[in-house]
Protein backbone atom coordinates (compact mmCIF):
# COMPACT_ATOMS: atom_id res chain seq x y z
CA UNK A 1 -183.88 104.74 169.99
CA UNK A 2 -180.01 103.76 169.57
CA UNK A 3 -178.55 102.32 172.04
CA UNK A 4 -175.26 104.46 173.23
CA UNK A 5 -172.59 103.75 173.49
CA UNK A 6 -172.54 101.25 170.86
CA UNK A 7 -170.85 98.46 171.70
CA UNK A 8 -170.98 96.96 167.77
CA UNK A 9 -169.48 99.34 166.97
CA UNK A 10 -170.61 98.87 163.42
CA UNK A 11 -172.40 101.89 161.76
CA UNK A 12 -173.36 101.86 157.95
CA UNK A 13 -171.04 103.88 155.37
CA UNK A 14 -170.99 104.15 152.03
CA UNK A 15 -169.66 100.45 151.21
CA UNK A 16 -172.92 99.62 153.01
CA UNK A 17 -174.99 100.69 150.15
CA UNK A 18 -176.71 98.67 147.82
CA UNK A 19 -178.70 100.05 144.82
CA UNK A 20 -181.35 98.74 143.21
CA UNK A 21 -182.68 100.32 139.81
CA UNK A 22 -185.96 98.35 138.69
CA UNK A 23 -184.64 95.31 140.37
CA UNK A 24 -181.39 95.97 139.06
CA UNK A 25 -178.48 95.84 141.26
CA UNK A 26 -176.00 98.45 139.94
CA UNK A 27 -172.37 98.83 142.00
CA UNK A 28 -170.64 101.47 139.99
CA UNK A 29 -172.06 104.17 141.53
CA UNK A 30 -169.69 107.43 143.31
CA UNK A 31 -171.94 109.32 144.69
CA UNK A 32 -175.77 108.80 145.03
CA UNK A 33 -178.10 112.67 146.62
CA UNK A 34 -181.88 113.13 146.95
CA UNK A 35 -183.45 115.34 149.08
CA UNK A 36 -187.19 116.28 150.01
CA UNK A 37 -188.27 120.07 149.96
CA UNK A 38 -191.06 121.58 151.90
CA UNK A 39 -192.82 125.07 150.83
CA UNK A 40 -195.20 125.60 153.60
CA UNK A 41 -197.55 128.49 153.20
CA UNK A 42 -197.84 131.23 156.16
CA UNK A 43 -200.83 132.80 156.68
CA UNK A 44 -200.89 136.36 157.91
CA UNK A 45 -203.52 138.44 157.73
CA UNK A 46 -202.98 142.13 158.72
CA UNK A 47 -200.56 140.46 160.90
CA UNK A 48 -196.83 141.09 160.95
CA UNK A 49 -196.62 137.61 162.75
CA UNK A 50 -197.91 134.49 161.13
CA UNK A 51 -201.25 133.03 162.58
CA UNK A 52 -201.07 129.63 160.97
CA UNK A 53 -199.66 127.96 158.29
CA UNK A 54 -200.78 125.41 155.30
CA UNK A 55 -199.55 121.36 155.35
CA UNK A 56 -197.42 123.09 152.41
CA UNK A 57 -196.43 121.60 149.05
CA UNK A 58 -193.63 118.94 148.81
CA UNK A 59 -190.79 118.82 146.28
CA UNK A 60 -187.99 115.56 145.32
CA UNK A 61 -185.09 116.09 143.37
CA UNK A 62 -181.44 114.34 143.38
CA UNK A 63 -178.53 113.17 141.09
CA UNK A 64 -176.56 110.40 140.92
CA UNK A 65 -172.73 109.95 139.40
CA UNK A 66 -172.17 106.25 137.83
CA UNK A 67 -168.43 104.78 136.61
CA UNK A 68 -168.77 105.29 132.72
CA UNK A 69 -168.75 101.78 132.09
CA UNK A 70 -171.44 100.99 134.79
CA UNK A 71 -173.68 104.07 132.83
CA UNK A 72 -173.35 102.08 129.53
CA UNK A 73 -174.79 98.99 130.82
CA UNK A 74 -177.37 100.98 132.29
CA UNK A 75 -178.46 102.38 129.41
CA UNK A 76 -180.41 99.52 127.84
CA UNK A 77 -182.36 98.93 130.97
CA UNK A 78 -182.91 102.29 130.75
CA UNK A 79 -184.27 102.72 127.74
CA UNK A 80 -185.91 99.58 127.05
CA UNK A 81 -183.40 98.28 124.73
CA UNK A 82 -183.46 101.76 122.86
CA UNK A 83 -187.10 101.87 122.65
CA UNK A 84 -187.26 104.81 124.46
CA UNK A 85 -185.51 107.50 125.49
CA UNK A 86 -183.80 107.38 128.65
CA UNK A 87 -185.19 110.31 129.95
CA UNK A 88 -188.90 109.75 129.25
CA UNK A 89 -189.22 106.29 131.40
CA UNK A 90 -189.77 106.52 135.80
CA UNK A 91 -187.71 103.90 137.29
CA UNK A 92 -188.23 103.02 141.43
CA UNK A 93 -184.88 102.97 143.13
CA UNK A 94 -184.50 101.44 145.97
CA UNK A 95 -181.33 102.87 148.32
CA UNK A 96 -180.24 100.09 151.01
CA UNK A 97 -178.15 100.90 153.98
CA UNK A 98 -177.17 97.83 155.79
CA UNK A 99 -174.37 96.16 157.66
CA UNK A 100 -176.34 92.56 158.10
CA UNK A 101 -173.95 90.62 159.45
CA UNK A 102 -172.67 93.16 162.20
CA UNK A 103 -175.55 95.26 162.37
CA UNK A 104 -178.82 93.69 161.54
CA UNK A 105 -181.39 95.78 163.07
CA UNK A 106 -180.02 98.93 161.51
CA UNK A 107 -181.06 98.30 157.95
CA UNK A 108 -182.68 101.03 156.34
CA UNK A 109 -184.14 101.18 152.90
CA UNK A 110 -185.45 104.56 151.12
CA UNK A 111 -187.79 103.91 148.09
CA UNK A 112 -187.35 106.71 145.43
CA UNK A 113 -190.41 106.32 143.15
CA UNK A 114 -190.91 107.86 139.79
CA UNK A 115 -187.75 108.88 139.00
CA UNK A 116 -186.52 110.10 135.76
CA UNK A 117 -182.89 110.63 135.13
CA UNK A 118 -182.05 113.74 132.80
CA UNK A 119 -179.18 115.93 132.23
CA UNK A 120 -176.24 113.85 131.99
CA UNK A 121 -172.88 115.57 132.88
CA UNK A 122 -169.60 114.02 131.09
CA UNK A 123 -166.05 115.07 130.91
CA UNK A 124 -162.41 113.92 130.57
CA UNK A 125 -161.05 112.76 133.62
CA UNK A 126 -158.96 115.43 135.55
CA UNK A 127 -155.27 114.56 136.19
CA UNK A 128 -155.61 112.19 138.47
CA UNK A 129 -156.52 108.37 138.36
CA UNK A 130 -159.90 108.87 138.92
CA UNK A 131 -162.35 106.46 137.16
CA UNK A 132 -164.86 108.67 134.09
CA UNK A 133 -168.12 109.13 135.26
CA UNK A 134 -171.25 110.37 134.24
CA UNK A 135 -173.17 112.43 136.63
CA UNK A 136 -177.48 112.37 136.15
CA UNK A 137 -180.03 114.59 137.49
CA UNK A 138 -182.85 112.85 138.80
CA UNK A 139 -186.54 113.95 139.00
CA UNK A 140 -188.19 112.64 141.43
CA UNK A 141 -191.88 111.97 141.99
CA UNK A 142 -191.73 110.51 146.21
CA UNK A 143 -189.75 109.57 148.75
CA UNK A 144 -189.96 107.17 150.96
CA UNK A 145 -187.80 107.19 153.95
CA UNK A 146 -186.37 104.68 156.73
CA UNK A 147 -187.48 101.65 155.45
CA UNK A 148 -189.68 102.95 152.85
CA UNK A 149 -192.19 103.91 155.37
CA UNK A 150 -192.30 107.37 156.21
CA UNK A 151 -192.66 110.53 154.09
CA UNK A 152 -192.66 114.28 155.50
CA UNK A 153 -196.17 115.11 153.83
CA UNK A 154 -199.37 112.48 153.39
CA UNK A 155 -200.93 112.16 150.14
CA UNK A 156 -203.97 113.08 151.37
CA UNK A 157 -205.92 115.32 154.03
């Protein structure tokens, strides 16, 4: 558990991120979301009340925004060097929260595995001086979370 109150003072933010795509370190990255969702079954019976409940399926989706020119460098790691499409390959990211020098013990890494990024967004700019990106949907086959131990449902019974 934390210690409070913190006398560091040092907690990680987004400049604390490093991102890792196949060993890759990419930087040009605005905004990086994945999430873990859980359909658990209820079972009721004639009941109007539940009177238990399945371990439940588990679902991993995301998306990710890159700086245009950080996307086209991307691309041929992506793809292989255009051998493939950059949709069909599954990469491993690995998403690392860290502040070493002022924070060591609160590094966290979470592993997405098996991800495939699809549907890319792209636009002009608005009116502002805002950097182009290019925002990706990624699906996502696991997650691994807090130091790419834990996961919210085991693989098997």
């Amino acid at each position: 558990m934390p210690a409070f109150p913190d006398i560091n003072g040092t907690k990680t933010s987004y400049c604390s991120v490093e991102l890792g795509i196949d060993g890759t370190r990419i930087k040009g990255v605005k905004s990086l979301n994945y999430r873990e969702s859980h359909d658990i079954g209820m079972i009721r019976g004639l009941s109007s009340h539940p009177i238990g409940r399945t371990r439940g399926m588990v679902s991993f989706e995301g998306d990710i925004e890159l700086y245009q020119a950080d996307w086209l460098t991307l691309l041929p790691i992506l793809t292989v060097a255009g051998k493939f499409g950059f949709a069909e390959l599954a990469h491993t990211i690995f998403s690392t929260y860290a502040e070493v020098v002022a924070s060591p013990t609160e590094t966290v890494q979470d592993i997405l595995e098996g991800v495939r990024f699809h549907s890319p967004e792209s636009g002009v700019a608005s009116d502002s001086g805002d950097a182009q990106v290019v925002k990706l949907s990624m699906s996502i086959m696991n997650i691994r979370w807090g130091r790419g131990v834990f996961q919210g449902l085991r693989h098997r019974p």
